[in-house]
PDB file of N, CA and C in Angstrom:
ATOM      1  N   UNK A   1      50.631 192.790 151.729  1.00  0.00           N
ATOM      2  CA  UNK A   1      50.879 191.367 151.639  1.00  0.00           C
ATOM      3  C   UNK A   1      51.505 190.848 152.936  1.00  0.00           C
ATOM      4  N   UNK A   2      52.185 191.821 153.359  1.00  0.00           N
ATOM      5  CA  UNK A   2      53.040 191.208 155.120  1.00  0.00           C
ATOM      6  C   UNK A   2      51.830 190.944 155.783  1.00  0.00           C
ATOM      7  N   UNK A   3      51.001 192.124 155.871  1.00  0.00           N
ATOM      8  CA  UNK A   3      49.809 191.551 156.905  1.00  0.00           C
ATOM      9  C   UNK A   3      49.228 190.664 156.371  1.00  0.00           C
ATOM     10  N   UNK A   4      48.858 190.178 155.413  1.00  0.00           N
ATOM     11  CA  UNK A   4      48.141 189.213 155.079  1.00  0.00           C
ATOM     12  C   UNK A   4      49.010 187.826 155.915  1.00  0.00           C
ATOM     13  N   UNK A   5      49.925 187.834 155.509  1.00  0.00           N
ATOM     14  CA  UNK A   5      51.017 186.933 155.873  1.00  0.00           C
ATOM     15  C   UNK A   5      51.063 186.877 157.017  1.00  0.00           C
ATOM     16  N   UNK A   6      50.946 187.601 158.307  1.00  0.00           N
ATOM     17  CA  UNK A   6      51.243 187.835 159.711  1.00  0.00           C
ATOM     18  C   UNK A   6      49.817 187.363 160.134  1.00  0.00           C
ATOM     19  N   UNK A   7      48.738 187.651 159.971  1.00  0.00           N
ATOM     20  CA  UNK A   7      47.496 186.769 160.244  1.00  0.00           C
ATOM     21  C   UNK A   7      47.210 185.838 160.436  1.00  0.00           C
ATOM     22  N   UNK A   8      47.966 185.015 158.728  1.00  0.00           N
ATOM     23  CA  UNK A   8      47.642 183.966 158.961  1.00  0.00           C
ATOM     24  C   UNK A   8      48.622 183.315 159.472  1.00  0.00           C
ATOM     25  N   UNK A   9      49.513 183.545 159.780  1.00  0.00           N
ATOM     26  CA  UNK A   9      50.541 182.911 160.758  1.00  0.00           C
ATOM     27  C   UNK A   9      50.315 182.953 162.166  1.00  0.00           C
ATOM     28  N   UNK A  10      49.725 183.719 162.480  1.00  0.00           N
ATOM     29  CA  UNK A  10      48.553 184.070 163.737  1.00  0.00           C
ATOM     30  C   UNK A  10      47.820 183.018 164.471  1.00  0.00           C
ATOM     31  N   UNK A  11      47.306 182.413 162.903  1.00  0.00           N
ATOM     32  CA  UNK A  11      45.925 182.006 163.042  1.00  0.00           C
ATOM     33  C   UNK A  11      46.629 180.316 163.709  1.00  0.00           C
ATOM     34  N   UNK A  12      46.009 179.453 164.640  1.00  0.00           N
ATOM     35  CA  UNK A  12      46.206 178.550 164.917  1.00  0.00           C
ATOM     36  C   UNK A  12      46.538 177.549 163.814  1.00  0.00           C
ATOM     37  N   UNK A  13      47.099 176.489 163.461  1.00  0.00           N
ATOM     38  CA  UNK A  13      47.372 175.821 162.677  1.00  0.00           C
ATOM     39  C   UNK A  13      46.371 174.404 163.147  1.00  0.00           C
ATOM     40  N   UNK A  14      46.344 174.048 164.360  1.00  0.00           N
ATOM     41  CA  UNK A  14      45.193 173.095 164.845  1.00  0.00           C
ATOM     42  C   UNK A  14      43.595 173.554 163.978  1.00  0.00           C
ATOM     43  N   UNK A  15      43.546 174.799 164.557  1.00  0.00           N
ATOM     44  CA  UNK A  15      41.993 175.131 164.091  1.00  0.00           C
ATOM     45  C   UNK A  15      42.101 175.645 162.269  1.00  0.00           C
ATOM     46  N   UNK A  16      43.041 175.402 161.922  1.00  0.00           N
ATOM     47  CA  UNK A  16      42.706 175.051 160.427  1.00  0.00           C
ATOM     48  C   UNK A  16      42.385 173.935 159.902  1.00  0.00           C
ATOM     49  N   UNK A  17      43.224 172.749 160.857  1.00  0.00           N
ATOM     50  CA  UNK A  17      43.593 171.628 160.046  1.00  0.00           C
ATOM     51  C   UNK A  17      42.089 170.899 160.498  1.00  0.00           C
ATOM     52  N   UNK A  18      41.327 171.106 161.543  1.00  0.00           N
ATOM     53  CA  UNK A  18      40.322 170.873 162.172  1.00  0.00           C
ATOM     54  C   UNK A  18      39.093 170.987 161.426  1.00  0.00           C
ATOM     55  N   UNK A  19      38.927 172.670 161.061  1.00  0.00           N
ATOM     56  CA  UNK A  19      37.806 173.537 160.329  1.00  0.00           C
ATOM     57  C   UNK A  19      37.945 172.434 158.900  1.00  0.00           C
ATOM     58  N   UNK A  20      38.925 172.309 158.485  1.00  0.00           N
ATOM     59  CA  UNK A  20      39.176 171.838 157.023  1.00  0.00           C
ATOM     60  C   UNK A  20      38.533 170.553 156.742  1.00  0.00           C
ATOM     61  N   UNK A  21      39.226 169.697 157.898  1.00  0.00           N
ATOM     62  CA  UNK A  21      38.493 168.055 158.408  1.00  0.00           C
ATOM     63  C   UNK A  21      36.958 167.871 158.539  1.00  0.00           C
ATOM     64  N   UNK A  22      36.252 168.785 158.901  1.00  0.00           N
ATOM     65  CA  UNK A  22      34.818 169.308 158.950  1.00  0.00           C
ATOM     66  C   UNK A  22      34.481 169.268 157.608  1.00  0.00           C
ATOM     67  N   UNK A  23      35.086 170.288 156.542  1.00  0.00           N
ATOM     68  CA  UNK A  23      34.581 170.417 155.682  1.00  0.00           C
ATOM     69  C   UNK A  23      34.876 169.570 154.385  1.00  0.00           C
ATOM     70  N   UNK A  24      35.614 168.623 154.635  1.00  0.00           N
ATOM     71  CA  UNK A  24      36.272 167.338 153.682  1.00  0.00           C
ATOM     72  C   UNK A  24      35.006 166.152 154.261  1.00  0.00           C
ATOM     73  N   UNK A  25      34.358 166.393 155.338  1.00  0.00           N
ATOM     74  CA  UNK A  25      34.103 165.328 156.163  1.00  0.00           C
ATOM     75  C   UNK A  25      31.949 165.715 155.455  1.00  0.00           C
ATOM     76  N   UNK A  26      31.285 166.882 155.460  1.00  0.00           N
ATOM     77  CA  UNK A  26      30.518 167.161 155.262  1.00  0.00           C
ATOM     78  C   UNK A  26      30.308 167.249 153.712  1.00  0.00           C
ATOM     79  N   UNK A  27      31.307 167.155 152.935  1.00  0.00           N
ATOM     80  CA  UNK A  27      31.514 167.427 151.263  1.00  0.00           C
ATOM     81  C   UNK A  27      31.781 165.827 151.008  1.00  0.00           C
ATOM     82  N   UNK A  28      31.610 164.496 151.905  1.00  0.00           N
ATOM     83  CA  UNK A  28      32.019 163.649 151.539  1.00  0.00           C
ATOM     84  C   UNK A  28      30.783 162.840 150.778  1.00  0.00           C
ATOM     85  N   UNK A  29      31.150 162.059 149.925  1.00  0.00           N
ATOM     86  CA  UNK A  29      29.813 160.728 149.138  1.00  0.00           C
ATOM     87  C   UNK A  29      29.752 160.188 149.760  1.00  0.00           C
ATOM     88  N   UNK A  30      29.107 159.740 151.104  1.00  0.00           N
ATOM     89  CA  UNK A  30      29.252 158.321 151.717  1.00  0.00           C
ATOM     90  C   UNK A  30      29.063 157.221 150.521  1.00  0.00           C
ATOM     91  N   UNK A  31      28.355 157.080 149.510  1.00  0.00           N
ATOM     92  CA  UNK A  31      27.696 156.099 148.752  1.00  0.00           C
ATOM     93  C   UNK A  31      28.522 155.925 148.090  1.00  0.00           C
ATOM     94  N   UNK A  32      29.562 156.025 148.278  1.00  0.00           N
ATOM     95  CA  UNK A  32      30.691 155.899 146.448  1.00  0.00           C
ATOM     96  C   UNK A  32      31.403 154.677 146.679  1.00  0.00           C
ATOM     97  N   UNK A  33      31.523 154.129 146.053  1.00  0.00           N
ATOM     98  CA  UNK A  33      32.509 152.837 146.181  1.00  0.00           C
ATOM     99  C   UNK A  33      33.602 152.756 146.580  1.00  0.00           C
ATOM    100  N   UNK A  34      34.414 153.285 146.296  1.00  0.00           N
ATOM    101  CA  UNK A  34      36.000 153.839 146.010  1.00  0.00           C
ATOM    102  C   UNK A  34      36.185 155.635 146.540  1.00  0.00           C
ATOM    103  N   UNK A  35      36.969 155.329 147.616  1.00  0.00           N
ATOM    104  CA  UNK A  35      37.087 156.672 148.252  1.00  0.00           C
ATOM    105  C   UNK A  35      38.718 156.932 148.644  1.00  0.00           C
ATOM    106  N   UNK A  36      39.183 157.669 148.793  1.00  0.00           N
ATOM    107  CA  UNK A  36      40.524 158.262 149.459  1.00  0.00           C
ATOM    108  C   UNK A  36      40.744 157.781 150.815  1.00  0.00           C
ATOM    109  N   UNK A  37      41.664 157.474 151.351  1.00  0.00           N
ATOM    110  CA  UNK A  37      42.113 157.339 152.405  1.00  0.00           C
ATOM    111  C   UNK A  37      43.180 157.171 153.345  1.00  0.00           C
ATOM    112  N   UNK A  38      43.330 157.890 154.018  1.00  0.00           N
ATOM    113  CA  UNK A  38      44.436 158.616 155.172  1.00  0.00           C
ATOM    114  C   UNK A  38      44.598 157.509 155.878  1.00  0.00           C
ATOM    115  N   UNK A  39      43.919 156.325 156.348  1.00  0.00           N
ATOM    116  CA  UNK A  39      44.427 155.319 156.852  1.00  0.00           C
ATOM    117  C   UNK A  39      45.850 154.156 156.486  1.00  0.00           C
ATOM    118  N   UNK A  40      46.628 154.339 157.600  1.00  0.00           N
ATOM    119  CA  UNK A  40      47.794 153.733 157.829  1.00  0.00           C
ATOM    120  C   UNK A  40      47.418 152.028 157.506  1.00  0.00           C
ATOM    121  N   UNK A  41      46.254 150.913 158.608  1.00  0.00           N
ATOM    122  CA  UNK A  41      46.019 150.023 157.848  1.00  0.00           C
ATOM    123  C   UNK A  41      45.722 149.800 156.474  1.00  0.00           C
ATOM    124  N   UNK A  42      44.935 150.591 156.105  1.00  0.00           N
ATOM    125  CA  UNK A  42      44.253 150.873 154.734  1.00  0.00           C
ATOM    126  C   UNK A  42      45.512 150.757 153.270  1.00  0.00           C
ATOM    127  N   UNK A  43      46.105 151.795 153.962  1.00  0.00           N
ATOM    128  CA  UNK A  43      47.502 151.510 152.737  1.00  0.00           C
ATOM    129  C   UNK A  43      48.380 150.498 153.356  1.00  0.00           C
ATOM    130  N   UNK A  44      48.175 149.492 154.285  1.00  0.00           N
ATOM    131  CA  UNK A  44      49.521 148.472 154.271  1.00  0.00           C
ATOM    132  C   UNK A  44      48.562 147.373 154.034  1.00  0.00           C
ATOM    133  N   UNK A  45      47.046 147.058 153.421  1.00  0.00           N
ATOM    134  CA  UNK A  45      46.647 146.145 152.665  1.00  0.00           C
ATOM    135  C   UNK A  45      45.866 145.566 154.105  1.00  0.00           C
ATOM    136  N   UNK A  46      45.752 145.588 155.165  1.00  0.00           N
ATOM    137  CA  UNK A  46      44.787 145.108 156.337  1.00  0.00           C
ATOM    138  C   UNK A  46      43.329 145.520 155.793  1.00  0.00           C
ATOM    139  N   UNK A  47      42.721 144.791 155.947  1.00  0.00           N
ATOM    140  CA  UNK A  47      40.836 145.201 155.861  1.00  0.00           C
ATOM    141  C   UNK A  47      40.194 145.135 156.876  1.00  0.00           C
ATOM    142  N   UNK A  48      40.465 145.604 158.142  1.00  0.00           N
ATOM    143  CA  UNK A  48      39.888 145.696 159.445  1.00  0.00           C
ATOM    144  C   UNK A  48      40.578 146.889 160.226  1.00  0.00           C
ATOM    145  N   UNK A  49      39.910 147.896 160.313  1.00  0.00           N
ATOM    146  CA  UNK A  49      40.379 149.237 161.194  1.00  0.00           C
ATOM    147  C   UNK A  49      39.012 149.574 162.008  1.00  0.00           C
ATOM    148  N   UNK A  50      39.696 149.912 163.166  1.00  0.00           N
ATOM    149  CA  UNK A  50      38.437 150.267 164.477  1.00  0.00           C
ATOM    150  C   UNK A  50      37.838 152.059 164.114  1.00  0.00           C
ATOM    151  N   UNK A  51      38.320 152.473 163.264  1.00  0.00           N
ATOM    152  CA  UNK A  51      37.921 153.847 162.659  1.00  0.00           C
ATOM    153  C   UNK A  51      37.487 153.867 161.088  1.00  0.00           C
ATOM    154  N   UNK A  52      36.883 152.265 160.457  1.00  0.00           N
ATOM    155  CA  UNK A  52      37.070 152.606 159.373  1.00  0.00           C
ATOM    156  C   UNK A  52      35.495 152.781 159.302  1.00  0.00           C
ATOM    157  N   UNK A  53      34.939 153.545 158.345  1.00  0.00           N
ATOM    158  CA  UNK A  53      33.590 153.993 158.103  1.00  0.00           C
ATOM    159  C   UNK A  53      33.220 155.385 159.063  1.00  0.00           C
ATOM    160  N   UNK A  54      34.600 155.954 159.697  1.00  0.00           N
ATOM    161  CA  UNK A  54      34.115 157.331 160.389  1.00  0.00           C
ATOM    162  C   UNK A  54      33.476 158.395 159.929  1.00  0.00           C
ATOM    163  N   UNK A  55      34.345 158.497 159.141  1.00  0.00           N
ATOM    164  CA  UNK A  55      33.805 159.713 158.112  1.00  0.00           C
ATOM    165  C   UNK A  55      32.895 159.635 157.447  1.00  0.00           C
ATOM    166  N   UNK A  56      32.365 158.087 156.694  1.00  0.00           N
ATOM    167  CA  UNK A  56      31.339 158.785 155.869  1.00  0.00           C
ATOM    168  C   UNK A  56      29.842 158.729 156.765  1.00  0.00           C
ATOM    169  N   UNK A  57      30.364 157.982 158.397  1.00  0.00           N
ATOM    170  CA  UNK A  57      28.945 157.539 158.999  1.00  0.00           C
ATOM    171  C   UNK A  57      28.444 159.138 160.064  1.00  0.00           C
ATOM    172  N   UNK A  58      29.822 159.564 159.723  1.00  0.00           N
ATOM    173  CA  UNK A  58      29.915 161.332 160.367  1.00  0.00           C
ATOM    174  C   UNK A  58      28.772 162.638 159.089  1.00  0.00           C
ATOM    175  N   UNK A  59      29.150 162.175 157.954  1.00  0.00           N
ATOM    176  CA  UNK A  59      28.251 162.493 156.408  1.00  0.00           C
ATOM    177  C   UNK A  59      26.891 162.489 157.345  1.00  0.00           C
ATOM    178  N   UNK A  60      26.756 160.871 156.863  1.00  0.00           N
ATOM    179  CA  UNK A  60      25.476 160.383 157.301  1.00  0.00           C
ATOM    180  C   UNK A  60      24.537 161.236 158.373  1.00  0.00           C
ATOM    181  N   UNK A  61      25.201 161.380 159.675  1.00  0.00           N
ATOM    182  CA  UNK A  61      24.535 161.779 160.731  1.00  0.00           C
ATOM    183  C   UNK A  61      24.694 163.335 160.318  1.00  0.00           C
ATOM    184  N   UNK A  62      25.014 164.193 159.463  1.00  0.00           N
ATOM    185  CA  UNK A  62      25.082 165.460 159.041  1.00  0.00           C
ATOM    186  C   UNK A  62      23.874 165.543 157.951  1.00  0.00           C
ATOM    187  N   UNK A  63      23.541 164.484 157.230  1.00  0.00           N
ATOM    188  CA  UNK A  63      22.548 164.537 156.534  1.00  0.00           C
ATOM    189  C   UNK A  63      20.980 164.350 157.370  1.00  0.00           C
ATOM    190  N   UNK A  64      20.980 163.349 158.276  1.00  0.00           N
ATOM    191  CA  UNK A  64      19.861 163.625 159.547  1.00  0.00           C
ATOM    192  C   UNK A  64      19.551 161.315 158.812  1.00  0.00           C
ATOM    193  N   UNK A  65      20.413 160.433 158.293  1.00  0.00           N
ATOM    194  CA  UNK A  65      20.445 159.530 157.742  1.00  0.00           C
ATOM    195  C   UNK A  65      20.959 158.937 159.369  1.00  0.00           C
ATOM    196  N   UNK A  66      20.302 158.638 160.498  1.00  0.00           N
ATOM    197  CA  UNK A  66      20.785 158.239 161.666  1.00  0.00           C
ATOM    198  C   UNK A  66      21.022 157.000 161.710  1.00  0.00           C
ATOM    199  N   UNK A  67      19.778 156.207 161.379  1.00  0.00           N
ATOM    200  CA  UNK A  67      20.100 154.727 161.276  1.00  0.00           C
ATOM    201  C   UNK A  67      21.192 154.211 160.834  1.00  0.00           C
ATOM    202  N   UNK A  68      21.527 154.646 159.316  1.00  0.00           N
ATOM    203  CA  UNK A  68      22.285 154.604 157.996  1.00  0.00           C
ATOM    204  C   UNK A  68      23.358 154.794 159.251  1.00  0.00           C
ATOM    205  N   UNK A  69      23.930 155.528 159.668  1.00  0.00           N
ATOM    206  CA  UNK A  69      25.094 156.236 160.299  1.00  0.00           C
ATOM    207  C   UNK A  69      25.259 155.465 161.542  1.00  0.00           C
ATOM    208  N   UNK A  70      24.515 155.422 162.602  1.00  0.00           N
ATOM    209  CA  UNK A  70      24.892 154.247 163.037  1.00  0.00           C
ATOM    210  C   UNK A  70      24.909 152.938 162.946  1.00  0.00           C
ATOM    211  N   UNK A  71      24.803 152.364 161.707  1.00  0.00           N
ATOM    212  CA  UNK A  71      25.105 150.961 161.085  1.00  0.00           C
ATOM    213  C   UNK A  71      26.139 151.156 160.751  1.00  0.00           C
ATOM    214  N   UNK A  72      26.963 152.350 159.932  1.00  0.00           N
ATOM    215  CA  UNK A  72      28.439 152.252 159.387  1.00  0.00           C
ATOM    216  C   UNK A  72      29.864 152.343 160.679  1.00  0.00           C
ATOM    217  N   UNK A  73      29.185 152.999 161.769  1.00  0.00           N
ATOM    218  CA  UNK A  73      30.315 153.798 162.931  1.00  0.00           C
ATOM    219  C   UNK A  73      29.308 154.069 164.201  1.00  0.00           C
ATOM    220  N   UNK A  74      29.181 153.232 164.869  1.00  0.00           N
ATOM    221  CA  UNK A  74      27.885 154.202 166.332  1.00  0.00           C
ATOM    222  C   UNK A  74      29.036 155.232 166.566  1.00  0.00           C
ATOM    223  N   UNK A  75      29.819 155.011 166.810  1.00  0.00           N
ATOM    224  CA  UNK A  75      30.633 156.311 167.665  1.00  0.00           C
ATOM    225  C   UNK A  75      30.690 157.723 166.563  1.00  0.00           C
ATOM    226  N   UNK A  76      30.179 158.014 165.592  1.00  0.00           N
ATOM    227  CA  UNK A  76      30.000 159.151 164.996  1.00  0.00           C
ATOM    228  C   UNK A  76      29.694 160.019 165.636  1.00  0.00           C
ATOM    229  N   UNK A  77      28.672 160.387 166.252  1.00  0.00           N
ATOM    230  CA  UNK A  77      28.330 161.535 167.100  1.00  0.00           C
ATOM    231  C   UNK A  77      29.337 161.805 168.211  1.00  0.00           C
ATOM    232  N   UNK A  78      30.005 161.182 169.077  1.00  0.00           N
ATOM    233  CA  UNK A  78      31.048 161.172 169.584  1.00  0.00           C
ATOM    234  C   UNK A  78      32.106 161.922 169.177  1.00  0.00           C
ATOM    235  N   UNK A  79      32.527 161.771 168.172  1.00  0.00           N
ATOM    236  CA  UNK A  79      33.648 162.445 166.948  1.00  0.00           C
ATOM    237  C   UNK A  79      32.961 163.580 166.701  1.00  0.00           C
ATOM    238  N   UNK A  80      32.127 163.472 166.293  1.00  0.00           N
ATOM    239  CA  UNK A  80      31.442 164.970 165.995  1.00  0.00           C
ATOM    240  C   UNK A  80      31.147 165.920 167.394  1.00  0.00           C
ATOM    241  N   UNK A  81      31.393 165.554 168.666  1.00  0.00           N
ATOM    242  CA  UNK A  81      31.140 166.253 169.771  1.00  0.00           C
ATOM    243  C   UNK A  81      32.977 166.712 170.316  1.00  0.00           C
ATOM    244  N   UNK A  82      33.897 165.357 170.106  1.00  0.00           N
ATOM    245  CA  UNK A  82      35.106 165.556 170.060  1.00  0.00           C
ATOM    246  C   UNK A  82      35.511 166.680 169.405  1.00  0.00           C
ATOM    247  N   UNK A  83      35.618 167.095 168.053  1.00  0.00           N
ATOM    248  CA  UNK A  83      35.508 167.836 167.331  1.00  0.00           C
ATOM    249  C   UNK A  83      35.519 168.817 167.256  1.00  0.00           C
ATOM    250  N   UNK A  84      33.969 169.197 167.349  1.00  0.00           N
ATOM    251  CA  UNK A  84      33.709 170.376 167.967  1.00  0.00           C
ATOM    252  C   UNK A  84      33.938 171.049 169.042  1.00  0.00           C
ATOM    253  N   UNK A  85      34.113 170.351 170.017  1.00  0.00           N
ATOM    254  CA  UNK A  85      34.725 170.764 171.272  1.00  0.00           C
ATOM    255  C   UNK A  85      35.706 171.608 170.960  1.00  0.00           C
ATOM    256  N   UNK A  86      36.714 170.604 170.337  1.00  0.00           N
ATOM    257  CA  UNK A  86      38.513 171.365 170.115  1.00  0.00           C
ATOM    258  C   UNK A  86      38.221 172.272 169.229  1.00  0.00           C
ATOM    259  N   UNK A  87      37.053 172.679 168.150  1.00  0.00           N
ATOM    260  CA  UNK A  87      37.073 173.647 167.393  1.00  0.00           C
ATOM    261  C   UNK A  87      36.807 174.939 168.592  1.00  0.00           C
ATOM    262  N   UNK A  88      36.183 174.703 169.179  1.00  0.00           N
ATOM    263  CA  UNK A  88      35.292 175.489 169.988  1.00  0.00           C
ATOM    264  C   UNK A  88      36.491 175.972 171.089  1.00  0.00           C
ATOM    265  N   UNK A  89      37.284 175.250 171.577  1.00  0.00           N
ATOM    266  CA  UNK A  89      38.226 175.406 172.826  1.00  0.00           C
ATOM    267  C   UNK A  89      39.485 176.473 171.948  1.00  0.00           C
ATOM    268  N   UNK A  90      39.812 176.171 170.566  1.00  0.00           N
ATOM    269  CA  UNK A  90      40.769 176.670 170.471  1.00  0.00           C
ATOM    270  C   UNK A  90      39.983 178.074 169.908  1.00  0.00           C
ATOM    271  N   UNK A  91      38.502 178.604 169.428  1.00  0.00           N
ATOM    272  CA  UNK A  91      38.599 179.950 169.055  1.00  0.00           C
ATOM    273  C   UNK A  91      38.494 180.562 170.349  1.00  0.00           C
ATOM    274  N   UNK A  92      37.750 179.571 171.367  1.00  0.00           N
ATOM    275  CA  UNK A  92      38.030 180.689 172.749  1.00  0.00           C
ATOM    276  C   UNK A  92      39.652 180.969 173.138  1.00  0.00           C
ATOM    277  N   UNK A  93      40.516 180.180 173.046  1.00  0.00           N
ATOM    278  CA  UNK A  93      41.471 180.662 173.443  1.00  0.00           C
ATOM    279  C   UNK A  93      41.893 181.274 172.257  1.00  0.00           C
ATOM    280  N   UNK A  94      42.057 181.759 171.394  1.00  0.00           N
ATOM    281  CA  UNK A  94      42.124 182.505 170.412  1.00  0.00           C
ATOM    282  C   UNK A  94      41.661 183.753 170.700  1.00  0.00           C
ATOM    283  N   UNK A  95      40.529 183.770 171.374  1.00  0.00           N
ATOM    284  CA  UNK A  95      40.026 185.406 171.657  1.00  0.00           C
ATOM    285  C   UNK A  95      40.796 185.561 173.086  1.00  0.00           C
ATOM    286  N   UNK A  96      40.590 184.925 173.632  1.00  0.00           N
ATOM    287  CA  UNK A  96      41.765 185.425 174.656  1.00  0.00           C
ATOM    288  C   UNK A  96      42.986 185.603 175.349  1.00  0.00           C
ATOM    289  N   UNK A  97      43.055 185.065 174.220  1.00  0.00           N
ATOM    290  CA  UNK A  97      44.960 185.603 173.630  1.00  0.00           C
ATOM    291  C   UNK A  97      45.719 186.818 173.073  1.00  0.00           C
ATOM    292  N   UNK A  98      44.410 186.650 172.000  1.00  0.00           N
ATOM    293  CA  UNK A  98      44.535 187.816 171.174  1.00  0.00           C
ATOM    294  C   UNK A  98      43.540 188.915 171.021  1.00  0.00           C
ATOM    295  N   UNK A  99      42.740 189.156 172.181  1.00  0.00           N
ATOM    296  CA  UNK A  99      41.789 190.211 172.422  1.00  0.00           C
ATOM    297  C   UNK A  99      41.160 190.254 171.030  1.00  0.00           C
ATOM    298  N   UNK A 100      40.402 189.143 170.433  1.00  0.00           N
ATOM    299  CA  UNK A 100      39.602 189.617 169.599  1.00  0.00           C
ATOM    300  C   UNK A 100      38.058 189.087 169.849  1.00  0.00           C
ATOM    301  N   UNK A 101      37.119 189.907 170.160  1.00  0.00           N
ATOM    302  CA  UNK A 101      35.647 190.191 170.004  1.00  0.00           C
ATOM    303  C   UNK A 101      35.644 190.398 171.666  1.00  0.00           C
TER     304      UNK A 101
END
């Protein structure tokens, strides 16, 4: 159980919270009416945010729905290149930190 424990304490805390955001972001309904949301305007009652429709227009362009996706957010693919990048930057430095592969 220690090693289990020492691993994942290991393991970057960025490239979890990242990997996770991916997969909240690809598991999302774009079509649903009523959705969850992490936005700061959003919960103080404003109806205008320069990030609002990211996520599900990020769905969209994961489903191959391009048009659809850039009508909700053009900058989706952007985010999705952002993204990946930092997923990508932190397992390389991950392997060469920690000599693995």
């Amino acid at each position: 159980m220690k090693e289990i424990i020492n691993r994942v304490s290991q393991f970057p805390l960025e490239l979890m919270f990242w990997m996770a955001s991916m997969i909240a972001i690809l598991t999302l309904n774009p079509s649903a009416d009523a959705h969850f949301s992490l936005c700061p305007l959003s919960q103080l009652g404003i109806e205008w945010c320069p990030g609002c429709g990211l996520g599900r227009s990020m769905n969209l362009l994961a489903r191959g729905e391009f048009q659809e996706s850039w009508s909700m957010h053009p900058l989706a693919m952007l985010a999705y290149l952002v993204i990946l990048s930092r997923i990508w930057n932190l397992i390389k430095n991950l392997k060469t930190t920690h000599n693995y592969g």
